[in-house]
N, C-alpha and C. Protein backbone atom coordinates (compact mmCIF):
# COMPACT_ATOMS: atom_id res chain seq x y z
N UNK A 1 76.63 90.68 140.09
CA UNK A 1 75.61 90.10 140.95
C UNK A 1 74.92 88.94 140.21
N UNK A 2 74.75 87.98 140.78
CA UNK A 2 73.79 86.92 140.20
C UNK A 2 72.30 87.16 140.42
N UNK A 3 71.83 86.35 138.78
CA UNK A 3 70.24 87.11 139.09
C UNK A 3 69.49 86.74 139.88
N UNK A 4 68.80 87.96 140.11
CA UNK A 4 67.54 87.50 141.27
C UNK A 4 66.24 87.24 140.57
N UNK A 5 65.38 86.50 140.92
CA UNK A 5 63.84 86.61 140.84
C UNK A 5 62.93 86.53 141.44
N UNK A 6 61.61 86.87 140.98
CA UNK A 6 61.07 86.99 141.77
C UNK A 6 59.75 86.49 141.67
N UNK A 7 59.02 85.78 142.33
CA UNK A 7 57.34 85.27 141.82
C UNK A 7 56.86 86.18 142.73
N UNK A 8 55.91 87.07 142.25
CA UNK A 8 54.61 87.57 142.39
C UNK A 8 53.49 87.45 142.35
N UNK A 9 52.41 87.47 143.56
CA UNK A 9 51.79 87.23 143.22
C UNK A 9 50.70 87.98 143.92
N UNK A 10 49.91 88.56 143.04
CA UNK A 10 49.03 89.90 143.73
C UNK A 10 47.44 89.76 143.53
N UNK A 11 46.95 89.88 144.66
CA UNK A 11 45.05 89.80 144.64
C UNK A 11 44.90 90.36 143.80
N UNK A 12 44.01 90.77 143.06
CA UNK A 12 43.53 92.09 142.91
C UNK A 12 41.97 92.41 143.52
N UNK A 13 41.59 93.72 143.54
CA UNK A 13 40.55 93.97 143.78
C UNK A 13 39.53 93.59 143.16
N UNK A 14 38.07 93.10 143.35
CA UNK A 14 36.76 92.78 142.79
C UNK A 14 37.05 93.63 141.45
N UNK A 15 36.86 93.01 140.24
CA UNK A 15 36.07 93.97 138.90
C UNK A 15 37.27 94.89 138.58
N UNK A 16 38.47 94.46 138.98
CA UNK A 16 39.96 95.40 138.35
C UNK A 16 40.31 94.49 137.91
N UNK A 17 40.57 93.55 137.37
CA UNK A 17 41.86 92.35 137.44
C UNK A 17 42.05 92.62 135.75
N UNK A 18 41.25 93.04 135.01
CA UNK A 18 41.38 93.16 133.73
C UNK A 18 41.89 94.62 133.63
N UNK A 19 41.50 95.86 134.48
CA UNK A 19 42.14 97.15 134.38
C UNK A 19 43.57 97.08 134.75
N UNK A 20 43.71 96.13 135.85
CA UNK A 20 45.51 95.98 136.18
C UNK A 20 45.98 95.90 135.09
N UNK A 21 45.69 94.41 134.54
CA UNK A 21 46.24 93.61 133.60
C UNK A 21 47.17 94.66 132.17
N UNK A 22 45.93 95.48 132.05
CA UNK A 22 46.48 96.65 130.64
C UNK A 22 47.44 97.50 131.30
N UNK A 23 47.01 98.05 132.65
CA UNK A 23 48.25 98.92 133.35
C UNK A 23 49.46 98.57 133.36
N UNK A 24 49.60 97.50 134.01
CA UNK A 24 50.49 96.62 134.13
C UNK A 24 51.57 96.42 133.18
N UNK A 25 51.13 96.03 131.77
CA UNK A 25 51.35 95.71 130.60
C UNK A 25 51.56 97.14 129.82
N UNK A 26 50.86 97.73 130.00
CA UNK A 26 51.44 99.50 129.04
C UNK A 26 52.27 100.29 129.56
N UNK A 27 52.31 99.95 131.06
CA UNK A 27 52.96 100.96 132.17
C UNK A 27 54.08 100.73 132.48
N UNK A 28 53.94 99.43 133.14
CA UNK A 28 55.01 98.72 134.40
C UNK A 28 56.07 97.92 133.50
N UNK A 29 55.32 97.03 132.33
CA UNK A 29 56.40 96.38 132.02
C UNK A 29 57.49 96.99 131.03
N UNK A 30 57.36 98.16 130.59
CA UNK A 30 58.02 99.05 129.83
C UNK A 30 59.53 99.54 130.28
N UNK A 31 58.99 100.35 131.72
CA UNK A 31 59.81 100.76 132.83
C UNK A 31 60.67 99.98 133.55
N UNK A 32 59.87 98.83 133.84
CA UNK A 32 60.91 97.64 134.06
C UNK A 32 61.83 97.42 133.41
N UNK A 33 61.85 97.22 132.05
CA UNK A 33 62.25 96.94 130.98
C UNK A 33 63.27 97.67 130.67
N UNK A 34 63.12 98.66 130.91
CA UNK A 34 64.31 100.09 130.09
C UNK A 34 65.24 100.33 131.42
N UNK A 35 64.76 99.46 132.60
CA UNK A 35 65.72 99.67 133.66
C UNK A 35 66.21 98.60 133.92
N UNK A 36 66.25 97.22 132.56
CA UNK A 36 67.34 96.22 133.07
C UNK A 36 66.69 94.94 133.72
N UNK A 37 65.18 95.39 133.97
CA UNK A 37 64.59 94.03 134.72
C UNK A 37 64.35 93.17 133.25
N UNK A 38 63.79 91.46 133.34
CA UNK A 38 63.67 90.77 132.96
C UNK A 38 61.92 90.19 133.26
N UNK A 39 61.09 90.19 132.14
CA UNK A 39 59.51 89.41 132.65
C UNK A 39 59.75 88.34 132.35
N UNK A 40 59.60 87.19 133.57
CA UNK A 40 59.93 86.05 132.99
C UNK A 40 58.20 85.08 132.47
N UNK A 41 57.42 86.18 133.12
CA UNK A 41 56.21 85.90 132.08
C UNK A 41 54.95 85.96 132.87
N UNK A 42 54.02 85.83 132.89
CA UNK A 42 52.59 86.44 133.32
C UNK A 42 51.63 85.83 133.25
N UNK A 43 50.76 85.26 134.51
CA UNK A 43 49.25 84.18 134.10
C UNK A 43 48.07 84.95 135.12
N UNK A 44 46.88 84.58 134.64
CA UNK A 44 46.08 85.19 135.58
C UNK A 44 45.39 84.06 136.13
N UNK A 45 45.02 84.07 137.26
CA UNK A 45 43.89 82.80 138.12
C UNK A 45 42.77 83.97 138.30
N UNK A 46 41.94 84.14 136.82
CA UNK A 46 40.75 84.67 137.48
C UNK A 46 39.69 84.37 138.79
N UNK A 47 39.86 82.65 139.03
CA UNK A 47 38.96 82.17 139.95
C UNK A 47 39.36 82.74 141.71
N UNK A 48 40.55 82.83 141.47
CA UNK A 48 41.26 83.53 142.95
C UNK A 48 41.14 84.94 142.60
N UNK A 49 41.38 85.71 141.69
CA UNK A 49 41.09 87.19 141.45
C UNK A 49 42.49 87.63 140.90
N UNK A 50 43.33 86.57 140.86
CA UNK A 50 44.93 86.91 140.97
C UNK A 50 45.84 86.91 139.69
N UNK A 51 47.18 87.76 140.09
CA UNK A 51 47.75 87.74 138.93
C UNK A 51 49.29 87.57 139.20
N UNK A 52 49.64 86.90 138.72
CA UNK A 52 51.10 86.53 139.26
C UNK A 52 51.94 85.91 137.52
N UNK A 53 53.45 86.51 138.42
CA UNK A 53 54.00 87.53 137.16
C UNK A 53 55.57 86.95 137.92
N UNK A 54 56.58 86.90 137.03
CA UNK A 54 58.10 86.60 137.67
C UNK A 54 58.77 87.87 136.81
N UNK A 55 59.71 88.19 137.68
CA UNK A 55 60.23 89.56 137.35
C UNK A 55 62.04 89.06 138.00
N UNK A 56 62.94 89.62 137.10
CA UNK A 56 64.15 89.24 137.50
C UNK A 56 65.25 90.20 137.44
N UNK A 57 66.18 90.49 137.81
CA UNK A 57 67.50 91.42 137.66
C UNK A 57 68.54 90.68 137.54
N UNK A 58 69.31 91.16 136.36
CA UNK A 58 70.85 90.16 135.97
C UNK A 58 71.82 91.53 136.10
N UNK A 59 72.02 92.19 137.19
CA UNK A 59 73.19 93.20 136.89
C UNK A 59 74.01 93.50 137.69
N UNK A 60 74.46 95.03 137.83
CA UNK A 60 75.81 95.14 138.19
C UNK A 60 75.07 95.36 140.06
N UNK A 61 73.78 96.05 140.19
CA UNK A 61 73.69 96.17 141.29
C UNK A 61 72.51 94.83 141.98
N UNK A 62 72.02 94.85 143.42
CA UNK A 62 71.71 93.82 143.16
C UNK A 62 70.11 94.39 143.15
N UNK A 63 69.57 93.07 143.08
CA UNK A 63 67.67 93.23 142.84
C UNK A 63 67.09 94.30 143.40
N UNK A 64 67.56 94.52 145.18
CA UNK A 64 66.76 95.81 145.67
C UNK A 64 66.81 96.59 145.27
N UNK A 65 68.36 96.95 144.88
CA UNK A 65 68.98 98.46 144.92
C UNK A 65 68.27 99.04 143.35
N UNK A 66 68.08 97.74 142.41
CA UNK A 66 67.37 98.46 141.64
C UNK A 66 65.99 98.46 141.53
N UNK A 67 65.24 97.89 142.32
CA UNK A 67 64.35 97.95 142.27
C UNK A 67 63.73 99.26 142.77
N UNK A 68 64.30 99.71 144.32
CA UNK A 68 64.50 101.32 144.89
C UNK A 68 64.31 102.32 143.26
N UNK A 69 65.34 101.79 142.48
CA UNK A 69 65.94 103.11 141.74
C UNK A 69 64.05 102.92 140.83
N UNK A 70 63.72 101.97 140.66
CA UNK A 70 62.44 101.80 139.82
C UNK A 70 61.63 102.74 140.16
N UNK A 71 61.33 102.65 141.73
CA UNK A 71 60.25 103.00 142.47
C UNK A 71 60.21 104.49 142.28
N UNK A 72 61.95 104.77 142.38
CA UNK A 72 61.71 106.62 143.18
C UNK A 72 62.61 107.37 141.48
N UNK A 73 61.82 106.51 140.04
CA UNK A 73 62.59 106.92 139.14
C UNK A 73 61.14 107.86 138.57
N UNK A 74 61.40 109.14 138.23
CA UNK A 74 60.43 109.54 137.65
C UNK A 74 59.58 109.15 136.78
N UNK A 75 59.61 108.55 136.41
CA UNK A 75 58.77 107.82 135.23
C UNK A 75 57.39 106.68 135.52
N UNK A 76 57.95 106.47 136.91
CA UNK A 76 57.37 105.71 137.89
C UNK A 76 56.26 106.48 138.45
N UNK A 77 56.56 107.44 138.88
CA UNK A 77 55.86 108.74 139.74
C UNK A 77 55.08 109.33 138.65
N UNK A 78 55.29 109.53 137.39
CA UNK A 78 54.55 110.07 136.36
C UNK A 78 53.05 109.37 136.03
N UNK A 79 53.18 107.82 136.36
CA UNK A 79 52.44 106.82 136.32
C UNK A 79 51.09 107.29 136.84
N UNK A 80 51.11 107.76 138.05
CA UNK A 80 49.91 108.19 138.79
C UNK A 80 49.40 106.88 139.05
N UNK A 81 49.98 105.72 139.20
CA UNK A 81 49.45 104.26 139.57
C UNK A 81 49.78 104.19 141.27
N UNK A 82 48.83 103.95 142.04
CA UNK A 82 49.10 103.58 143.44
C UNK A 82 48.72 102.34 143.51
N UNK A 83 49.44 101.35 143.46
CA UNK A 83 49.10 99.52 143.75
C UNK A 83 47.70 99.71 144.42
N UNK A 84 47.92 100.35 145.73
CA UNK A 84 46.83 99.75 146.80
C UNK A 84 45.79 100.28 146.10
N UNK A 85 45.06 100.98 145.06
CA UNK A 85 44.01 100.78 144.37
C UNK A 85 43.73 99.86 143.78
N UNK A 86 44.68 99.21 143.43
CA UNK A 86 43.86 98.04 142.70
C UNK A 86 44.31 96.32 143.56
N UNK A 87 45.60 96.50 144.51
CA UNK A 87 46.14 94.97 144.84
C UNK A 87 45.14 94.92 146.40
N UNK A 88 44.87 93.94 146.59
CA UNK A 88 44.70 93.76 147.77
C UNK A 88 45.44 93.46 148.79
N UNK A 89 46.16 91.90 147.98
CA UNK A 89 47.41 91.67 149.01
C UNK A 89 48.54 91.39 147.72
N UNK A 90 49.84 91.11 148.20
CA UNK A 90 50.70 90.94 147.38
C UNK A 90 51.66 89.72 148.12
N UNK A 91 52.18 88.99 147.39
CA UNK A 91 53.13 88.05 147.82
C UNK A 91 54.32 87.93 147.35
N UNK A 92 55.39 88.68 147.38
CA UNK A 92 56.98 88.37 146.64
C UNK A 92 57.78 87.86 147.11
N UNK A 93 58.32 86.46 146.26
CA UNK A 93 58.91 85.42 146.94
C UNK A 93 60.20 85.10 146.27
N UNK A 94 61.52 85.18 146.54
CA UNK A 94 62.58 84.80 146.11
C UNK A 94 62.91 84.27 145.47
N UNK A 95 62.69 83.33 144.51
CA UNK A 95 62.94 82.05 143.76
C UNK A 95 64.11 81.63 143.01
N UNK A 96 64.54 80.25 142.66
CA UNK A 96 65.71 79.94 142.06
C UNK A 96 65.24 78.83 141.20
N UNK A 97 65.59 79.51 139.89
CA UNK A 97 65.51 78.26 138.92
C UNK A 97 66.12 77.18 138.74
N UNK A 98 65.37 75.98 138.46
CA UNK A 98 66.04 74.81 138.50
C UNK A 98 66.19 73.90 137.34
N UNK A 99 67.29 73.34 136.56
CA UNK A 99 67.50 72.98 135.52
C UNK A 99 66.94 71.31 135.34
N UNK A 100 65.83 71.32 134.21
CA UNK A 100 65.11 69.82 134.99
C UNK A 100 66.29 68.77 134.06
């Protein structure tokens, strides 16, 4: 499969954006990680509340199918993280890199 990516980009709630940020970073990008995804790197727009993040898959299955396996992988579920506590809205958008 050719890789996919992905720009993200997620509200967060009033007075979380710094509690995501460590979750995010101790939790999510670990798991990602040990399942093959790629961070292609991470900025915050405190003035919007937001945090947006590119996340990618280079493998045998394609982006959803592992992303599914992320979601419903125990390790995930161990998390005790429910997004909608802390995102307000979320935006994930397809993207393709371009060689300048």
């Amino acid at each position: 499969m050719p890789r996919t990516t992905q720009l993200r980009t997620y509200t967060v709630r009033d007075g979380l954006l710094d509690e995501w940020v460590e979750r995010w970073r101790a939790e999510i990008v670990p798991l990602r990680l040990e399942l093959g995804f790629i961070i292609g790197g991470a900025w915050l727009d405190r003035e919007r509340n937001q945090f947006v993040w590119l996340v990618s898959y280079d493998g045998p299955e394609t982006f959803e199918e592992r992303n599914a396996l992320y979601w419903a992988s125990p390790a995930r579920k161990a998390m005790g993280l429910d997004p909608d506590d802390y995102l307000v809205r979320t935006d994930d958008r397809t993207v393709e890199e371009q060689v300048l």
